[in-house]
C-alpha atoms as a PDB file:
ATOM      1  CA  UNK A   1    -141.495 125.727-191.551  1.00  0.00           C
ATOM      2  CA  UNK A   2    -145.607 124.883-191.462  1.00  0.00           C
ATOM      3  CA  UNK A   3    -146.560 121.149-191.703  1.00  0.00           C
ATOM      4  CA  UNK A   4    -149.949 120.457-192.983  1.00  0.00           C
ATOM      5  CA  UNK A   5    -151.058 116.920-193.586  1.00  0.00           C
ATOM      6  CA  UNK A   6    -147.663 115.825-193.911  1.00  0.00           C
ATOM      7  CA  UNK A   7    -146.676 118.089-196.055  1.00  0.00           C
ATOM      8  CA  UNK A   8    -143.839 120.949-195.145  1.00  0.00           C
ATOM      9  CA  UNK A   9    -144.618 124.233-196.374  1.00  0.00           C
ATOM     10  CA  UNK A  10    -141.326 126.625-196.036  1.00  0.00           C
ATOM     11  CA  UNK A  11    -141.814 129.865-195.519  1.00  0.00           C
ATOM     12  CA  UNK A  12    -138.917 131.874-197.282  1.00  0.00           C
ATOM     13  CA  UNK A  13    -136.906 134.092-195.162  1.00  0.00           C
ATOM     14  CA  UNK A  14    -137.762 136.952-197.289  1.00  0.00           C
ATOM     15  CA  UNK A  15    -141.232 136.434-197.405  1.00  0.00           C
ATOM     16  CA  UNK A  16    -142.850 140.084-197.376  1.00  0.00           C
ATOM     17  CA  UNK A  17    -139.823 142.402-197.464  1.00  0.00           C
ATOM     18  CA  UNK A  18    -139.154 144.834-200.133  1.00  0.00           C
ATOM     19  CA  UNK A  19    -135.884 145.990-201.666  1.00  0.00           C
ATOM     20  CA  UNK A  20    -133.925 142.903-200.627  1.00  0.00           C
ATOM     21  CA  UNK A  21    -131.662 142.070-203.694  1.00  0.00           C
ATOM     22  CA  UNK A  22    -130.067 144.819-206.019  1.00  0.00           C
ATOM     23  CA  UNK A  23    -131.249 145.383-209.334  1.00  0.00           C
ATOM     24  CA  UNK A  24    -128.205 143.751-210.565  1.00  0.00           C
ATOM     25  CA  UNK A  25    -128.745 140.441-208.466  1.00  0.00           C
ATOM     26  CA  UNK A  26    -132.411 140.242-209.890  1.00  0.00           C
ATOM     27  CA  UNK A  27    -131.151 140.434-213.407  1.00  0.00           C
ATOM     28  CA  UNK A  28    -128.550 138.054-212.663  1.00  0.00           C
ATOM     29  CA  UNK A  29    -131.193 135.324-211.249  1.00  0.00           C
ATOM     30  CA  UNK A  30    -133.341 135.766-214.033  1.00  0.00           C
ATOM     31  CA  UNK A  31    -131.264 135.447-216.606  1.00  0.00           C
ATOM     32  CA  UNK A  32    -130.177 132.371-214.828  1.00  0.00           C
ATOM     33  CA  UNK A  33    -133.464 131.014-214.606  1.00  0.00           C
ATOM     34  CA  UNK A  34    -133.823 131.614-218.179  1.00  0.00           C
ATOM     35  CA  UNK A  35    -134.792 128.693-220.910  1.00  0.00           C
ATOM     36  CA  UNK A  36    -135.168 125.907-217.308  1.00  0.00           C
ATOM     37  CA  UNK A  37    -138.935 124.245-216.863  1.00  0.00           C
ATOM     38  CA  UNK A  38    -140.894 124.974-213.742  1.00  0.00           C
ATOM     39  CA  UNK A  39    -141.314 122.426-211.276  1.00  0.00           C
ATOM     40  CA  UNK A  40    -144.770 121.938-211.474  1.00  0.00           C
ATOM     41  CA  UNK A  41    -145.511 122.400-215.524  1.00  0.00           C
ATOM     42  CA  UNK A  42    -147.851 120.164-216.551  1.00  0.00           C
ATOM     43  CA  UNK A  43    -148.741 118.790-212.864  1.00  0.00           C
ATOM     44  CA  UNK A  44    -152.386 118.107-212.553  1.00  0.00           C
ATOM     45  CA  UNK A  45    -154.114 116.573-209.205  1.00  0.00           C
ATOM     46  CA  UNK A  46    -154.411 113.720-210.898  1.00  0.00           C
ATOM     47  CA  UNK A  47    -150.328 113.226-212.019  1.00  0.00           C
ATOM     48  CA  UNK A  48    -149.158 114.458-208.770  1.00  0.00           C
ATOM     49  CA  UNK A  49    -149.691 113.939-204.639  1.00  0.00           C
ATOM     50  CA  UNK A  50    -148.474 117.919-203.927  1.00  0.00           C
ATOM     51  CA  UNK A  51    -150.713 119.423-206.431  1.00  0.00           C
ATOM     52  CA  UNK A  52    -153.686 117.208-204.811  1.00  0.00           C
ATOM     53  CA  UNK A  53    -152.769 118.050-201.312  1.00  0.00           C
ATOM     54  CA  UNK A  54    -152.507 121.629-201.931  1.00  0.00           C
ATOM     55  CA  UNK A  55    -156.244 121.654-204.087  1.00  0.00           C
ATOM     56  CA  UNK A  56    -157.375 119.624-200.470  1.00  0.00           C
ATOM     57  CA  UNK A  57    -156.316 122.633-198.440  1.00  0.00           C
ATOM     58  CA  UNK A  58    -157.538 125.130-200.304  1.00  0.00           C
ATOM     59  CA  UNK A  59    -161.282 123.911-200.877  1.00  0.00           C
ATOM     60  CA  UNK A  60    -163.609 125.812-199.231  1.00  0.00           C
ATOM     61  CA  UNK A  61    -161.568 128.378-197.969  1.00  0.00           C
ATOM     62  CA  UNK A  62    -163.306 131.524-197.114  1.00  0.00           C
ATOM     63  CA  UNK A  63    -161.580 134.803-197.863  1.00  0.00           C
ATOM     64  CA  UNK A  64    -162.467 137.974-195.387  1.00  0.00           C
ATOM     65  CA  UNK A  65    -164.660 141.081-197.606  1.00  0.00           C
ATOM     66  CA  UNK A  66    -160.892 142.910-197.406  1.00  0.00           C
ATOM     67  CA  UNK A  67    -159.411 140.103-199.125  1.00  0.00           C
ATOM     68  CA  UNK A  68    -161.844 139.358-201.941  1.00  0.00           C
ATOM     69  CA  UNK A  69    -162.032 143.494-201.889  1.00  0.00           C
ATOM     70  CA  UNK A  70    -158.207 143.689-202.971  1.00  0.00           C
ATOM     71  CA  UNK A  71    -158.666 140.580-205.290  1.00  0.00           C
ATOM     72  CA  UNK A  72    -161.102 142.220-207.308  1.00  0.00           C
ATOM     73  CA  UNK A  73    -159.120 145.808-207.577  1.00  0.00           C
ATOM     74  CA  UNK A  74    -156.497 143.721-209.034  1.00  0.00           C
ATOM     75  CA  UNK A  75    -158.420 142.309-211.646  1.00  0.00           C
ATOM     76  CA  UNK A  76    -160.082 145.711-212.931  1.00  0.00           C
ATOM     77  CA  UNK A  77    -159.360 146.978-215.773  1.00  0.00           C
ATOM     78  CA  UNK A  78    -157.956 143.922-217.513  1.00  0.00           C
ATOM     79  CA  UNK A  79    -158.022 143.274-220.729  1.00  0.00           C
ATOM     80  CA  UNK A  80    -159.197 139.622-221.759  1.00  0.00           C
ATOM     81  CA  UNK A  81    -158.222 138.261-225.306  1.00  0.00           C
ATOM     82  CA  UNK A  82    -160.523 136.903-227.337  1.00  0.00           C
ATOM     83  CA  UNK A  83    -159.864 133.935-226.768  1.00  0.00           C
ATOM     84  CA  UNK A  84    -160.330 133.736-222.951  1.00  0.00           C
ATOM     85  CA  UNK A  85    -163.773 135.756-223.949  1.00  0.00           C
ATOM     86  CA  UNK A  86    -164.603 132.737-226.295  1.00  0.00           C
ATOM     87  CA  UNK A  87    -163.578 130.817-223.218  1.00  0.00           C
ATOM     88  CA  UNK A  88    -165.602 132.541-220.562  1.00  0.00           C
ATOM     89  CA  UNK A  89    -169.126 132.766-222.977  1.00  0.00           C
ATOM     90  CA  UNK A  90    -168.458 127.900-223.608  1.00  0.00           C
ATOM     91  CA  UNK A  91    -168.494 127.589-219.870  1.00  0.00           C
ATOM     92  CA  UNK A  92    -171.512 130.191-218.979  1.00  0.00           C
ATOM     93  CA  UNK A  93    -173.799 128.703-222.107  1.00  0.00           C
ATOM     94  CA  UNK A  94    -176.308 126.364-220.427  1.00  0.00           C
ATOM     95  CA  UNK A  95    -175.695 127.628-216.971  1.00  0.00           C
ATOM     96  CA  UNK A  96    -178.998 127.729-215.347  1.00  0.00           C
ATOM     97  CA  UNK A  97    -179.539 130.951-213.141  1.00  0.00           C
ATOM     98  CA  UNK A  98    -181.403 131.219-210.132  1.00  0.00           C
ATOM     99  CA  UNK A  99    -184.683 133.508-210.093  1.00  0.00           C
ATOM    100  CA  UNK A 100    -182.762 135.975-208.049  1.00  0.00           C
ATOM    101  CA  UNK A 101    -179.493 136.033-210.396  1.00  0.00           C
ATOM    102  CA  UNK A 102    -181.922 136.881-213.168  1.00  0.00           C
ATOM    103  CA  UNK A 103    -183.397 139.680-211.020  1.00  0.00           C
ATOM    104  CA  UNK A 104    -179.984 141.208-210.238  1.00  0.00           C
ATOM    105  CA  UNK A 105    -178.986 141.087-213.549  1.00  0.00           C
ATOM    106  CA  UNK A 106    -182.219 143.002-214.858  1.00  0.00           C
ATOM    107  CA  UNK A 107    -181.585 145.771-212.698  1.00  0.00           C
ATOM    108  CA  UNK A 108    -177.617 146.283-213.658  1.00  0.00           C
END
């Protein structure tokens, strides 16, 4: 068990290891699971200390070049709906970019 800012943070006892439960016992647990809300649905910073805490620790936290290496493998090759794209082009419209963004993107 971690404590940050008065906060505990358990660390599960499987945390890492493959091949733990049988294919059965997964099934089982999910189907269990089935149809119950998550915890934290709907939970905003806002709504809830945890969620605010959590956002605290996080900001500004640098990520080694491995890291944000592996992070971007994972997101090749994914398909975004259309919706997400619509998404994506609201927030970039009326971005300003800096001279050298510009530049970069000129070049490809």
């Amino acid at each position: 068990m971690v404590k940050i800012l008065k906060m505990e943070i358990k660390i599960p006892w499987n945390k890492g290891k493959k091949g733990v439960y049988s294919e059965e016992s997964l099934k089982k647990m999910s189907e269990s699971r089935k149809g119950k809300i998550p915890w934290n649905k709907g939970l905003t910073k806002e709504s809830d200390e945890r969620i605010r805490m959590i956002s605290e620790i996080n900001k500004g936290r640098k990520y080694s070049k491995e890291t944000l290496k592996k992070m971007s493998e994972v997101k090749k090759g994914k398909k975004l709906s259309e919706k997400t794209k619509k998404k994506l082009s609201k927030i970039q419209k009326g971005r300003k970019k800096s001279e050298e963004t510009k530049r970069r993107m000129s070049e490809g």
